[in-house]
C-alpha atoms as a PDB file:
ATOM      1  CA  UNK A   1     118.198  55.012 151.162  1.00  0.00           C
ATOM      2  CA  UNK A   2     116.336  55.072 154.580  1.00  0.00           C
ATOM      3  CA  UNK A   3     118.563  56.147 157.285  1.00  0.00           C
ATOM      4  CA  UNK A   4     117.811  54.229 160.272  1.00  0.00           C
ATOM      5  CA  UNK A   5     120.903  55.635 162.507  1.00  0.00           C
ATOM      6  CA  UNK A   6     121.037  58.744 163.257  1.00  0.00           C
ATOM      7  CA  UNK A   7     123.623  60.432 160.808  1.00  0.00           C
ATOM      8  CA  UNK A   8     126.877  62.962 160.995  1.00  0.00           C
ATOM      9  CA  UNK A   9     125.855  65.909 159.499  1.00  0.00           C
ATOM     10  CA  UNK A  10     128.202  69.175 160.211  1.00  0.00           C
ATOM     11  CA  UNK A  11     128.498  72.815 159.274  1.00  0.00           C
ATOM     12  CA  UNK A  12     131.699  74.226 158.668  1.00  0.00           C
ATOM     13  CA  UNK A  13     132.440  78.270 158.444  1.00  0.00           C
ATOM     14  CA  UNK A  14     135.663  79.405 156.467  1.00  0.00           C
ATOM     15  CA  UNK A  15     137.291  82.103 155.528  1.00  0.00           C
ATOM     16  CA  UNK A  16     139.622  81.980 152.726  1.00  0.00           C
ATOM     17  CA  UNK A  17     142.620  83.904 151.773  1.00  0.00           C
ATOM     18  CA  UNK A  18     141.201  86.168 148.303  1.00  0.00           C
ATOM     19  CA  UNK A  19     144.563  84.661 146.932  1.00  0.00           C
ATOM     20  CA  UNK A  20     144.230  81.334 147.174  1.00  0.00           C
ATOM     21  CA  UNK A  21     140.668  80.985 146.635  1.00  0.00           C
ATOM     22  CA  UNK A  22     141.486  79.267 143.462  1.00  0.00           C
ATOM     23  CA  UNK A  23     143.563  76.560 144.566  1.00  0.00           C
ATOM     24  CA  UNK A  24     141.344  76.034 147.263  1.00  0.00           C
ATOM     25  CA  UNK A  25     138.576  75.627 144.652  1.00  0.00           C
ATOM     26  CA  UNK A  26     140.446  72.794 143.100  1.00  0.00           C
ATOM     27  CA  UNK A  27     141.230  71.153 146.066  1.00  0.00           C
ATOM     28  CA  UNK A  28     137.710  71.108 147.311  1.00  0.00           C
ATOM     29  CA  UNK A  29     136.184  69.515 143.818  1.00  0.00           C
ATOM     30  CA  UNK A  30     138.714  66.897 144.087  1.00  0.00           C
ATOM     31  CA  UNK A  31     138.070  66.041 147.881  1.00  0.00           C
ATOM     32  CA  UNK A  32     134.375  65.786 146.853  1.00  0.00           C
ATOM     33  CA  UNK A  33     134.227  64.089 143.635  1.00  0.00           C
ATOM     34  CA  UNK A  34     136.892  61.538 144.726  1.00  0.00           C
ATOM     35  CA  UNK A  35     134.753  60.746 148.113  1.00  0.00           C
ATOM     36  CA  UNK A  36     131.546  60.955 146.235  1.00  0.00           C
ATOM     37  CA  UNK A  37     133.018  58.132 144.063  1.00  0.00           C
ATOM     38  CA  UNK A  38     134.904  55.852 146.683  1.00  0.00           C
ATOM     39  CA  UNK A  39     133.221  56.293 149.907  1.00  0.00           C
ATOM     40  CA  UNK A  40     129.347  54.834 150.141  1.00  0.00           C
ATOM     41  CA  UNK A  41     129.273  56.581 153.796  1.00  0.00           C
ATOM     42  CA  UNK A  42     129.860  59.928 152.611  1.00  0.00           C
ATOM     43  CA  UNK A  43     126.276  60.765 151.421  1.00  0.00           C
ATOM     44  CA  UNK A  44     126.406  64.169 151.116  1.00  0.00           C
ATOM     45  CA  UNK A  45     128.934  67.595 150.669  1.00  0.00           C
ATOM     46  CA  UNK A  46     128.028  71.184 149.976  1.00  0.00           C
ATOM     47  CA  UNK A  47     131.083  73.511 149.619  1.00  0.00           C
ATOM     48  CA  UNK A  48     129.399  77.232 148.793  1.00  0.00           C
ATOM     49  CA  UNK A  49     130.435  81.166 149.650  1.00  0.00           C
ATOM     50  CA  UNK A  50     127.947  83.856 150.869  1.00  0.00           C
ATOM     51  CA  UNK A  51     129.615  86.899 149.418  1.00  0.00           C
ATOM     52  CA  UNK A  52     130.543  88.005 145.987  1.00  0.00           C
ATOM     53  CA  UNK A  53     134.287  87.689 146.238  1.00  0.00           C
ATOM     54  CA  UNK A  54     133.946  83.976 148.145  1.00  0.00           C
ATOM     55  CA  UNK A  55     135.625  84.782 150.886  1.00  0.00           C
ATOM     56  CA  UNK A  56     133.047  83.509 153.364  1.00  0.00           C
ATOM     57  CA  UNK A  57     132.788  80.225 152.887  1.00  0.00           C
ATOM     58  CA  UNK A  58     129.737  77.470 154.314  1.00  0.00           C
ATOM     59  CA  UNK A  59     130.729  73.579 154.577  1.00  0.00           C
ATOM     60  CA  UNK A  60     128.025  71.073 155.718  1.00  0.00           C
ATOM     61  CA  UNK A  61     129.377  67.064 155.680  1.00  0.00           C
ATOM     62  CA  UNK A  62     126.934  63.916 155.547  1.00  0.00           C
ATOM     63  CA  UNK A  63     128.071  61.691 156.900  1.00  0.00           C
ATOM     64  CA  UNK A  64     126.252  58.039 157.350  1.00  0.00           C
ATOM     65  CA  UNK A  65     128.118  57.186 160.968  1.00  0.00           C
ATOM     66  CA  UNK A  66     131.432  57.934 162.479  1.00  0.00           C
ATOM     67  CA  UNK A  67     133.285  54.756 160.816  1.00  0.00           C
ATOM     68  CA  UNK A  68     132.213  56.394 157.340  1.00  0.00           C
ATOM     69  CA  UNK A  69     134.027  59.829 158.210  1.00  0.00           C
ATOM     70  CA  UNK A  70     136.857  57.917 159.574  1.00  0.00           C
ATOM     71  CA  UNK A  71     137.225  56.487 156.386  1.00  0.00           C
ATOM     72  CA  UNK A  72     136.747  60.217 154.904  1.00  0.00           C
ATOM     73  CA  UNK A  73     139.375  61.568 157.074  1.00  0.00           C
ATOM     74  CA  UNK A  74     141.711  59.418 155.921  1.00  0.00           C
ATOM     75  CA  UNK A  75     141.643  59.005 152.226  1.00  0.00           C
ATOM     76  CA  UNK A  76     144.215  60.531 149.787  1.00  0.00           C
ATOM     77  CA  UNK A  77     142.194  62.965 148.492  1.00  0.00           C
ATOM     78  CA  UNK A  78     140.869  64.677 152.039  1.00  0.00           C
ATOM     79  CA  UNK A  79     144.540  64.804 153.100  1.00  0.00           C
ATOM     80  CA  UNK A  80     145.428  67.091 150.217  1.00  0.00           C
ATOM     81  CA  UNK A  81     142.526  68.941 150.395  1.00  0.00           C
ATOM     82  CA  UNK A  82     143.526  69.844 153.870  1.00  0.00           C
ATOM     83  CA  UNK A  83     146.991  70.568 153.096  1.00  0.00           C
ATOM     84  CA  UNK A  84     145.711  73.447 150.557  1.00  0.00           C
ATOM     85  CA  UNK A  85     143.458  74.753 153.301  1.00  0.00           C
ATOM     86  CA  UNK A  86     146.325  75.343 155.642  1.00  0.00           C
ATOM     87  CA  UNK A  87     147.484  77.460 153.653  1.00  0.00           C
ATOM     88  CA  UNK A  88     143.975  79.218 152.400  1.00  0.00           C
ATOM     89  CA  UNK A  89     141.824  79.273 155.346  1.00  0.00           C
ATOM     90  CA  UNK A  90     142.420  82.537 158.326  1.00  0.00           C
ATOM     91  CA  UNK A  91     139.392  81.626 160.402  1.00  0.00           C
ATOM     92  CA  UNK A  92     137.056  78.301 160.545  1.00  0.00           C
ATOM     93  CA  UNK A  93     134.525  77.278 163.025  1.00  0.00           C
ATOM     94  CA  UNK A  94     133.054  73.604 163.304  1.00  0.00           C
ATOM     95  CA  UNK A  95     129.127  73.444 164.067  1.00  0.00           C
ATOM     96  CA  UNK A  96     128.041  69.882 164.994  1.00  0.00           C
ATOM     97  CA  UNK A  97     124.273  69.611 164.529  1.00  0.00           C
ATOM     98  CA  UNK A  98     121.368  67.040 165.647  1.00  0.00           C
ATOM     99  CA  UNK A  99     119.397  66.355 162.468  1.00  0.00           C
ATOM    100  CA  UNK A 100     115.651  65.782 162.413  1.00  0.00           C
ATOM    101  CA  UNK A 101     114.871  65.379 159.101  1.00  0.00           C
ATOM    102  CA  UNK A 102     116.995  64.830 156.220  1.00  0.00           C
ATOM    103  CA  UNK A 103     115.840  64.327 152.849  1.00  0.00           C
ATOM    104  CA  UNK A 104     117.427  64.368 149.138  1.00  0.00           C
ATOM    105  CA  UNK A 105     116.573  64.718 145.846  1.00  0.00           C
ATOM    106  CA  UNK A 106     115.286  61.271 143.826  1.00  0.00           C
ATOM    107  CA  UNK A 107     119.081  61.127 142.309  1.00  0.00           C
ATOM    108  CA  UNK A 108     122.405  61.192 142.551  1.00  0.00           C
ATOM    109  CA  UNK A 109     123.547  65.042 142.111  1.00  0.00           C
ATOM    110  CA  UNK A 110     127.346  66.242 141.004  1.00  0.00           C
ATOM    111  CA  UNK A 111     127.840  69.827 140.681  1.00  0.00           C
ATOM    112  CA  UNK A 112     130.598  71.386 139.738  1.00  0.00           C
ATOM    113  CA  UNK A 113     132.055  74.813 137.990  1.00  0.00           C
ATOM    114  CA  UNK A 114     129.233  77.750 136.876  1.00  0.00           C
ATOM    115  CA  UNK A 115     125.914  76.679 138.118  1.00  0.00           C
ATOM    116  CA  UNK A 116     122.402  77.873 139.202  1.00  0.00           C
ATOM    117  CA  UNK A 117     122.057  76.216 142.409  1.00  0.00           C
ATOM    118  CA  UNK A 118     121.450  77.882 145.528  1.00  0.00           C
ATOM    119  CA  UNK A 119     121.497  76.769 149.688  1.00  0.00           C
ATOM    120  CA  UNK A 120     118.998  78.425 151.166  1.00  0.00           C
ATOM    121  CA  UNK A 121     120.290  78.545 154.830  1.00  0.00           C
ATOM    122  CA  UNK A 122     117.935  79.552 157.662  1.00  0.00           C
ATOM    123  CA  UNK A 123     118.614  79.949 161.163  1.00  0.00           C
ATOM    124  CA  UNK A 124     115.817  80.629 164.157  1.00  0.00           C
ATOM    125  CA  UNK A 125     114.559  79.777 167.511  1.00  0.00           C
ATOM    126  CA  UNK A 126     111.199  77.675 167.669  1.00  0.00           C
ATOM    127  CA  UNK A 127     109.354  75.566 170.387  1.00  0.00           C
ATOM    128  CA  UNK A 128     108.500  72.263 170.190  1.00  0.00           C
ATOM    129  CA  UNK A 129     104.936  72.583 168.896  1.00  0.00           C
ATOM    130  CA  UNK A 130     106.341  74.653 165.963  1.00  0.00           C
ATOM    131  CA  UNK A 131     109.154  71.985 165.585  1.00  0.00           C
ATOM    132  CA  UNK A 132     106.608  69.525 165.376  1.00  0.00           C
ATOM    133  CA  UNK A 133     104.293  71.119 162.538  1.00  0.00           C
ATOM    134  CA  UNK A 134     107.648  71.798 160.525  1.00  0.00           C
ATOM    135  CA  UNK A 135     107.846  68.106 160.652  1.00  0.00           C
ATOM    136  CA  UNK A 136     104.677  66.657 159.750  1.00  0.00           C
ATOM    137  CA  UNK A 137     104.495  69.395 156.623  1.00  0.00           C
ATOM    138  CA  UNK A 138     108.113  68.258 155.324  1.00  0.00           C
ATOM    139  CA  UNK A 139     106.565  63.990 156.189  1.00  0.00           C
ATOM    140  CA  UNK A 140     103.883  64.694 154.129  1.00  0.00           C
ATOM    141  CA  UNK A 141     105.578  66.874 151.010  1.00  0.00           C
ATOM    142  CA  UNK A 142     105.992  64.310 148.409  1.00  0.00           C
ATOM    143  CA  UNK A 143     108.629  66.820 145.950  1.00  0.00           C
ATOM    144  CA  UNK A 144     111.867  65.207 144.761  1.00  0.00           C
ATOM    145  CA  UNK A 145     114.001  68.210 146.646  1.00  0.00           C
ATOM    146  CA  UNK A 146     116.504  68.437 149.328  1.00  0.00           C
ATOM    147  CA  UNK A 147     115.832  69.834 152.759  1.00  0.00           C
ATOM    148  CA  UNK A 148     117.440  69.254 155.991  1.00  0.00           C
ATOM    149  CA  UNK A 149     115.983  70.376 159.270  1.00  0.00           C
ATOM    150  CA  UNK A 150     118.729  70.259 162.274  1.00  0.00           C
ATOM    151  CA  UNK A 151     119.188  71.254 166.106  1.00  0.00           C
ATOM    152  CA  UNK A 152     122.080  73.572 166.591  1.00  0.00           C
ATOM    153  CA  UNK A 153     122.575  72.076 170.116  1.00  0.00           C
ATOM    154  CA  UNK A 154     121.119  69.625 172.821  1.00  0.00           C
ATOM    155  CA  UNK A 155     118.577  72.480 174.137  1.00  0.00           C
ATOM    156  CA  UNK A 156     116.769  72.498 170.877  1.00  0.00           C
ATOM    157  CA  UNK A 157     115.976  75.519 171.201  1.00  0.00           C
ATOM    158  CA  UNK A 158     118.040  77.202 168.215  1.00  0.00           C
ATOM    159  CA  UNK A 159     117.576  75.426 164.232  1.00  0.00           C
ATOM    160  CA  UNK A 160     118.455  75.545 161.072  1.00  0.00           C
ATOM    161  CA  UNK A 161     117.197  74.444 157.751  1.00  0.00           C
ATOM    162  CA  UNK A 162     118.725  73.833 154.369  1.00  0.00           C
ATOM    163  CA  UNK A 163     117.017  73.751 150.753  1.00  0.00           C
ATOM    164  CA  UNK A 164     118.466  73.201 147.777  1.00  0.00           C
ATOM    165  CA  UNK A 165     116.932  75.469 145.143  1.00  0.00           C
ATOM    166  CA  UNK A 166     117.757  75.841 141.490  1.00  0.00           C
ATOM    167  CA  UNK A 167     116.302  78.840 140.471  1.00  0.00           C
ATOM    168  CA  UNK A 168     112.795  77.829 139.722  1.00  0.00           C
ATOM    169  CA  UNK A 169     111.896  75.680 142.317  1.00  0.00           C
ATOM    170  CA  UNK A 170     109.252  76.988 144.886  1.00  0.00           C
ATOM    171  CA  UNK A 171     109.702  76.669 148.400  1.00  0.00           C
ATOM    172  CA  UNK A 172     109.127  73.151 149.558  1.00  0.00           C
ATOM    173  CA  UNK A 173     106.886  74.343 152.981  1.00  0.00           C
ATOM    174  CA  UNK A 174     104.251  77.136 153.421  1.00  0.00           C
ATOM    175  CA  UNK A 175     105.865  80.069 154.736  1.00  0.00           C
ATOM    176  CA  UNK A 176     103.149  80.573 157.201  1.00  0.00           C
ATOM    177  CA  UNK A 177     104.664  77.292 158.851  1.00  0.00           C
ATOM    178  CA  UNK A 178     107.441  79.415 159.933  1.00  0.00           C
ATOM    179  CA  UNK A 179     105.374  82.720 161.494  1.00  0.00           C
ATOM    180  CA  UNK A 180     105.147  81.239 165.049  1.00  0.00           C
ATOM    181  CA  UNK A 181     109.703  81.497 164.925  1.00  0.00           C
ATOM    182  CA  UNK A 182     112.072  83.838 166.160  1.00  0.00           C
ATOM    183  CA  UNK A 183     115.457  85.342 165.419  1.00  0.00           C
ATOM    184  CA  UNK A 184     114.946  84.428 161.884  1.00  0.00           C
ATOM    185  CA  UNK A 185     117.418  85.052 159.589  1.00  0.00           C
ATOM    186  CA  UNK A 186     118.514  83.596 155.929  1.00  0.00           C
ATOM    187  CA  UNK A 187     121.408  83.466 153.960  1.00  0.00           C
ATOM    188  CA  UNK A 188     121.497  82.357 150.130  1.00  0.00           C
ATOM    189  CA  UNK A 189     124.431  80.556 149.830  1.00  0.00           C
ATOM    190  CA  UNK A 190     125.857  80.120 145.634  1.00  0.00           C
ATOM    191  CA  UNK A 191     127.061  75.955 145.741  1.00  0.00           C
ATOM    192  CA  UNK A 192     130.371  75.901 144.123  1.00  0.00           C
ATOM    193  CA  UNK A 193     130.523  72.010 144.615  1.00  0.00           C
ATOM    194  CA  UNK A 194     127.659  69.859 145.191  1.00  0.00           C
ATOM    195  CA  UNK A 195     128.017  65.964 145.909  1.00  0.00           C
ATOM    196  CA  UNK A 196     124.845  64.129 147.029  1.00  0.00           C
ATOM    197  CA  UNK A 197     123.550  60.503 147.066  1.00  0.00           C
ATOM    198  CA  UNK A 198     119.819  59.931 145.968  1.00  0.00           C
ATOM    199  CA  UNK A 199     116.714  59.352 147.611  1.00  0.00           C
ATOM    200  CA  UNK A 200     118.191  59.861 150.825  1.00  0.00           C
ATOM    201  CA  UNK A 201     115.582  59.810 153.754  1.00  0.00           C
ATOM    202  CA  UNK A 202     115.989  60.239 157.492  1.00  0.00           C
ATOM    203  CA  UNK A 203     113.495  61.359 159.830  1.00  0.00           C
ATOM    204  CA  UNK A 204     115.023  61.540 163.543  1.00  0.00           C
ATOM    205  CA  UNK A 205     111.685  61.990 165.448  1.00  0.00           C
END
């Protein structure tokens, strides 16, 4: 699916309540598996934890336009997924971001329970030149992998990137593309739930 429009795509921070990590669990691979199911505009949702205990907790939301989250926000199954967050979540924060390039693997992907998959999250400040050669490597890779590129803000200024990695995949660009960044920093989030539409392809430049 070519993405013409430019699409929601949001990072959430959480963090969870050691106690009702569990229920929150649930809640989450029934909000996720229920959208990935009924909604067509919900294209893609990563719920995954930094630490070893899971109480930091990373979101990030595809969404195909705002009508397509509306419809999200108020289905059955989102509704009682929040209610169970009330109760488990002591801190969020809600990152909007401006995506550039957005693409996912060949097909559909459902992931739930014990798994192997890894975010790779990457944060850093680049110019527009560097932006630009990020770009034209990820145009021209041809791998069936997922890999988002996204402004933080309107500046532009501060980025982030997300690849999906299983374990034995190599990393999708040269690392020398990234030498010319700053403030660099990565974080390996472990995917607890994983809901993506195939062959997903949006390039915002």
């Amino acid at each position: 699916m070519k993405l013409i429009e430019t699409p929601i795509f949001r990072m959430y921070q959480l963090t969870i309540a050691a106690e009702k990590r569990e229920a929150f669990l649930k809640a989450g691979v029934n909000n996720l598996l229920t959208s990935h199911q009924n909604e067509p505009g919900t294209l893609a949702m990563y719920a995954t934890h930094l630490d070893e205990k899971g109480i930091d907790n990373f979101v990030f939301e595809l969404y195909k336009n705002e009508a397509a989250y509306q419809v999200h926000a108020n289905s059955s199954q989102f509704k009682a997924y929040g209610q169970v967050a009330q109760q488990a979540v002591t801190d969020k924060s809600l990152q909007e971001l401006l995506p550039k390039y957005i693409k996912t693997n060949q097909d559909d992907m459902t992931i739930r329970g014990k798994n192997d998959y890894l975010l790779k999250l990457t944060t850093f400040r680049a110019d527009n030149q560097t932006i630009e050669k990020i770009l034209n490597d990820l145009s021209s890779a041809n791998e069936s992998v997922t890999y988002y590129l996204a402004a933080v803000d309107e500046t532009q200024q501060q980025w982030l990137s997300l690849e999906l990695l299983d374990g034995m995949e190599v990393p999708l660009l040269d690392p020398t593309v990234f030498e010319p960044v700053t403030d660099r920093k990565t974080k390996l989030l472990q995917v607890d739930t994983l809901v993506s539409q195939g062959n997903i392809l949006f390039k915002g430049f």
